[in-house]
N, C-alpha and C. Protein backbone atom coordinates (compact mmCIF):
# COMPACT_ATOMS: atom_id res chain seq x y z
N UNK A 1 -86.59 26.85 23.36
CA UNK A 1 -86.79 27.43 22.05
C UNK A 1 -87.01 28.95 22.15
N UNK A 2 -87.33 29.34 23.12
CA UNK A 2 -87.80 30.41 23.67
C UNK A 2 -86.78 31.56 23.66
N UNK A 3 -85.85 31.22 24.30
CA UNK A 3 -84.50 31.67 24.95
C UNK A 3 -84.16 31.98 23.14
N UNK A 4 -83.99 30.93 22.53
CA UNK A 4 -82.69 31.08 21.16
C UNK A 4 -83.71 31.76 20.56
N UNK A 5 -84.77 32.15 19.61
CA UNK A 5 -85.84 33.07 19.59
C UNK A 5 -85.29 34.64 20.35
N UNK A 6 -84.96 34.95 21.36
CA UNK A 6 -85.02 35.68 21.96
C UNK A 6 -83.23 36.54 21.54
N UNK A 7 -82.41 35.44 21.45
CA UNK A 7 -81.59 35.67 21.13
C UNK A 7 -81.10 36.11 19.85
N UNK A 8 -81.86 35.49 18.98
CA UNK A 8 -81.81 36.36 17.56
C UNK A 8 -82.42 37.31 17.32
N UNK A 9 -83.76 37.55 18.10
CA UNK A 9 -84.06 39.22 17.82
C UNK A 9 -83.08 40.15 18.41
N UNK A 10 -82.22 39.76 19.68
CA UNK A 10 -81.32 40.67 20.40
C UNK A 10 -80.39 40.77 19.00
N UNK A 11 -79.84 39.87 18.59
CA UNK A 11 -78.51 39.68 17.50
C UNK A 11 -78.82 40.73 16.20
N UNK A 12 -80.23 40.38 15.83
CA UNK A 12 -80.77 41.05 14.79
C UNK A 12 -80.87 42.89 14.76
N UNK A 13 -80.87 42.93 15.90
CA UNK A 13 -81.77 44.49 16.68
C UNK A 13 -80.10 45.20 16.87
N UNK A 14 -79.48 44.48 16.96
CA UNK A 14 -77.84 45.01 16.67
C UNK A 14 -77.49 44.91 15.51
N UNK A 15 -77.58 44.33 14.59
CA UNK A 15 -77.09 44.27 13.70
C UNK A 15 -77.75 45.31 12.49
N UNK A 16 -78.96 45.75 12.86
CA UNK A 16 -79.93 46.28 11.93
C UNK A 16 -79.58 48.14 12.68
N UNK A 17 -78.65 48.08 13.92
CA UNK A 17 -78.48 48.92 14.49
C UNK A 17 -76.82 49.67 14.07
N UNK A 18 -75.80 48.99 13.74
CA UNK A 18 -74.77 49.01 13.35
C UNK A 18 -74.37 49.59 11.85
N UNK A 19 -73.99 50.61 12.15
CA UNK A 19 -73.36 51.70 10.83
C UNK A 19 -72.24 50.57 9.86
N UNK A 20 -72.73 50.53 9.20
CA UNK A 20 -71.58 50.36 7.93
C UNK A 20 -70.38 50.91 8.04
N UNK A 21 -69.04 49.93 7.66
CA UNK A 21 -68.35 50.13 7.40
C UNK A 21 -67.80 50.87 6.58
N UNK A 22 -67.03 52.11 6.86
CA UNK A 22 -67.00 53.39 5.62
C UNK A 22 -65.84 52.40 4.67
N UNK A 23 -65.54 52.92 3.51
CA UNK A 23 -64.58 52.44 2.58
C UNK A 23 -63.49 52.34 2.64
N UNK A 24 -62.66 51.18 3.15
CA UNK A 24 -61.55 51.14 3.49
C UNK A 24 -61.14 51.16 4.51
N UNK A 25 -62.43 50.99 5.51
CA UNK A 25 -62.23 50.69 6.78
C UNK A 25 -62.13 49.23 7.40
N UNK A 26 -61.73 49.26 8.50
CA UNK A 26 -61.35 47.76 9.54
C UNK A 26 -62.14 47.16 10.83
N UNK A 27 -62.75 46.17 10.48
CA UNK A 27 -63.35 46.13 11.74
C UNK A 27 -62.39 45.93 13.13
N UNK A 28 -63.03 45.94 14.38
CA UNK A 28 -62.78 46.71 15.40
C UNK A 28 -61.56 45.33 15.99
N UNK A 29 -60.48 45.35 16.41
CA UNK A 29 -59.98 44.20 16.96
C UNK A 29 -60.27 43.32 17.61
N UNK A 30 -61.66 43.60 18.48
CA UNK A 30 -62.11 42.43 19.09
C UNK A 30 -61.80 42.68 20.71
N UNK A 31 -61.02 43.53 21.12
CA UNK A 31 -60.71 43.96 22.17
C UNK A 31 -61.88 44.98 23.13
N UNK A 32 -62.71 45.86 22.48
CA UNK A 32 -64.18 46.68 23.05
C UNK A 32 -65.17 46.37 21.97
N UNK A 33 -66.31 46.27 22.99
CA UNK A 33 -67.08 46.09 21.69
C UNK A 33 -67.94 47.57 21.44
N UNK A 34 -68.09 48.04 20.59
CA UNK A 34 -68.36 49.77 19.97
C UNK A 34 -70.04 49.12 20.01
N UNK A 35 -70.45 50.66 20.54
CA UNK A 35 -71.48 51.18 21.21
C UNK A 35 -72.48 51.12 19.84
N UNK A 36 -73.91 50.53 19.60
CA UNK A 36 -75.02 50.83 18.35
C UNK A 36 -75.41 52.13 18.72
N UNK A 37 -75.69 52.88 17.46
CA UNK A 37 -75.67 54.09 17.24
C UNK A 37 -76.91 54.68 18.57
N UNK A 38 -77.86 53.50 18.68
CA UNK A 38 -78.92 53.98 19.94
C UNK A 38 -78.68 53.08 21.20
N UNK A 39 -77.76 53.10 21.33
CA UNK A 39 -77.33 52.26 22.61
C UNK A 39 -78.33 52.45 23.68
N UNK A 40 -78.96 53.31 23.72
CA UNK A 40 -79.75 53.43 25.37
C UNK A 40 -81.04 51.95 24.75
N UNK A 41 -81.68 52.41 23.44
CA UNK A 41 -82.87 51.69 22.86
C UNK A 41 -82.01 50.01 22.60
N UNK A 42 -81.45 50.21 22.18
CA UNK A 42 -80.46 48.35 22.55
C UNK A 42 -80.69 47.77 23.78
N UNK A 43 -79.66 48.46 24.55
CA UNK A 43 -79.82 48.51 26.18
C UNK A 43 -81.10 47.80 26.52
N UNK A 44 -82.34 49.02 26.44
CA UNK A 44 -84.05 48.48 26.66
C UNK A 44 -84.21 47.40 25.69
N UNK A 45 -84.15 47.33 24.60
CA UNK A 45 -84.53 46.01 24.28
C UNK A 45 -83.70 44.98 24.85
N UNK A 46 -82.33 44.73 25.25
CA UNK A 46 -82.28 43.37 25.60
C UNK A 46 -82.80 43.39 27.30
N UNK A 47 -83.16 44.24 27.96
CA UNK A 47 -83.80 44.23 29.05
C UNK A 47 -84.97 44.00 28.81
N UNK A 48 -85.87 43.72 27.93
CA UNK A 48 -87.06 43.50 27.96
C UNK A 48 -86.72 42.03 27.33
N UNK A 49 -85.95 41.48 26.87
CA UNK A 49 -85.28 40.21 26.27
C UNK A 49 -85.15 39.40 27.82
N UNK A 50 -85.00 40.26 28.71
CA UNK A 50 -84.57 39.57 29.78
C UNK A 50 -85.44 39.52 30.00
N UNK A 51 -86.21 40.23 30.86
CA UNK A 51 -87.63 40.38 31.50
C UNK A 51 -88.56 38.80 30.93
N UNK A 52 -88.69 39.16 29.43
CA UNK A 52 -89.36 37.91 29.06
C UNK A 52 -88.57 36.57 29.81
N UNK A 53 -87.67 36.20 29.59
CA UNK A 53 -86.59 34.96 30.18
C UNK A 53 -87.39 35.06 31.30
N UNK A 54 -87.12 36.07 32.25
CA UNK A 54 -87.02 35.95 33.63
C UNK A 54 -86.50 34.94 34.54
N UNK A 55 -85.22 34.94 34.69
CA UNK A 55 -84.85 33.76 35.08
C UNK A 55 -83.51 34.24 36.03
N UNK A 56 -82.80 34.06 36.55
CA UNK A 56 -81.68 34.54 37.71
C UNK A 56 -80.60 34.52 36.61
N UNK A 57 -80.26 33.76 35.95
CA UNK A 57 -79.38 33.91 34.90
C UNK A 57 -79.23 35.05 34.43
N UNK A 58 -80.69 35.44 33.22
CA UNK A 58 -80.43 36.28 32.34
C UNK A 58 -80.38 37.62 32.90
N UNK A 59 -81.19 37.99 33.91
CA UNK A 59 -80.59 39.09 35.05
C UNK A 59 -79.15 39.50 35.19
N UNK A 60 -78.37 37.94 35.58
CA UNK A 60 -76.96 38.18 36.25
C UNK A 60 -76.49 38.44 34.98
N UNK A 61 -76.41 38.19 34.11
CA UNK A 61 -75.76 38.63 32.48
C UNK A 61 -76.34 39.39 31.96
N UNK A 62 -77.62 40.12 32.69
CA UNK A 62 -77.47 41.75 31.96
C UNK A 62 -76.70 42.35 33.00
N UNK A 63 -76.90 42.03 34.08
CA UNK A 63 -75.61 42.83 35.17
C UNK A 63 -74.39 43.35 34.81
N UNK A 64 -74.04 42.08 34.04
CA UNK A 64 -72.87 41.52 33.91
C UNK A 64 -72.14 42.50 32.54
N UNK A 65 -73.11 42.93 31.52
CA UNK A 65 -73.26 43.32 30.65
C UNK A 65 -73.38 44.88 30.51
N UNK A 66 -73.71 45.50 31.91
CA UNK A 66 -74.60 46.85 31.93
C UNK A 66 -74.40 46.84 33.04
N UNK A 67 -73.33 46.35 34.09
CA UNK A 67 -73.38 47.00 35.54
C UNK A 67 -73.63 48.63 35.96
N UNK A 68 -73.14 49.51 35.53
CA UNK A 68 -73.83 50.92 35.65
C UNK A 68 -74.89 51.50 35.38
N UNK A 69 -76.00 50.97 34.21
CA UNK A 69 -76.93 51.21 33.52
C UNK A 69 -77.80 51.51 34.71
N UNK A 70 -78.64 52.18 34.63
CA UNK A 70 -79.93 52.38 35.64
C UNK A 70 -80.84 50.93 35.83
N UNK A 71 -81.09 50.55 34.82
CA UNK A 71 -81.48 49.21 34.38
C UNK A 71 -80.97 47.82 35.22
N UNK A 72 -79.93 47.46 35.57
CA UNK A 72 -79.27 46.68 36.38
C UNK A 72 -79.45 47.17 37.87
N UNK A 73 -80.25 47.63 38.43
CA UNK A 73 -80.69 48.36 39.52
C UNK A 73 -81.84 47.81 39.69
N UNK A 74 -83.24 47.66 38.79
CA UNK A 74 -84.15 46.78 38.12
C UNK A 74 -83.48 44.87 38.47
N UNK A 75 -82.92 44.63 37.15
CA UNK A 75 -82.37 43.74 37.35
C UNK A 75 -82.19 43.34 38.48
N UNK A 76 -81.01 43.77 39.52
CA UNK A 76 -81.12 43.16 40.62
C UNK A 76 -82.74 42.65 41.80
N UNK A 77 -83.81 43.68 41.59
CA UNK A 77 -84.43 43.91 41.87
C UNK A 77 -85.14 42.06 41.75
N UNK A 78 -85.10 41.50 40.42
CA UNK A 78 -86.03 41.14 40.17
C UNK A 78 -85.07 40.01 40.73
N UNK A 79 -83.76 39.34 40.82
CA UNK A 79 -83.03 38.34 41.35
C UNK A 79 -83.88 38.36 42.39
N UNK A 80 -83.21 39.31 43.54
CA UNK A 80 -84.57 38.99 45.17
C UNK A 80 -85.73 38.29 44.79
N UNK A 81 -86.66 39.19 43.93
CA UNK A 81 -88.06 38.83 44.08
C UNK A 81 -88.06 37.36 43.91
N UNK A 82 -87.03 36.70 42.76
CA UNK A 82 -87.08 35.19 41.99
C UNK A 82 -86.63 34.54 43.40
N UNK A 83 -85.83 34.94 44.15
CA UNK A 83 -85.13 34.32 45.27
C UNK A 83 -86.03 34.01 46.29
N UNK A 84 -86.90 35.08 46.25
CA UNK A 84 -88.17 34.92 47.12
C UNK A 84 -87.80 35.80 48.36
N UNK A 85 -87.18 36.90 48.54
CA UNK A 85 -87.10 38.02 49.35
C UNK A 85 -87.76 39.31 48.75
């Protein structure tokens, strides 16, 4: 219950983050997904989305999600520790 909880504040925290569509505009094809106007503060919140989880999963899918981020550097960090190295 925890996890899906967790997942709608991530869903919400984007969505409350996302500029309106100007008039007569199209949403995006579905091909990239476009950056929330505070992408770094997104970013940290679903890393702290993870953090709570804490689990090898939600790590590998912020990786997965944010491989360059400074943050996924962290992330990996905490896989070891769960691994027990």
């Amino acid at each position: 219950m925890e996890l899906r909880r967790t997942a709608q504040l991530l869903a919400l925290t984007f969505l409350a983050m996302s500029p309106a569509l100007p008039s007569g505009a199209t949403e995006a094809s579905g091909t990239e997904m476009q950056k929330p106007p505070d992408y770094e503060r997104a970013v940290r919140a679903e890393f702290e989305a993870v953090k709570a989880e804490n689990t090898g999963e939600a790590y590998e899918r912020f990786i997965r999600r944010h491989p360059g981020h400074p943050l996924a550097a962290e992330a990996r960090k905490a896989i070891l520790r769960l691994r027990g190295r």
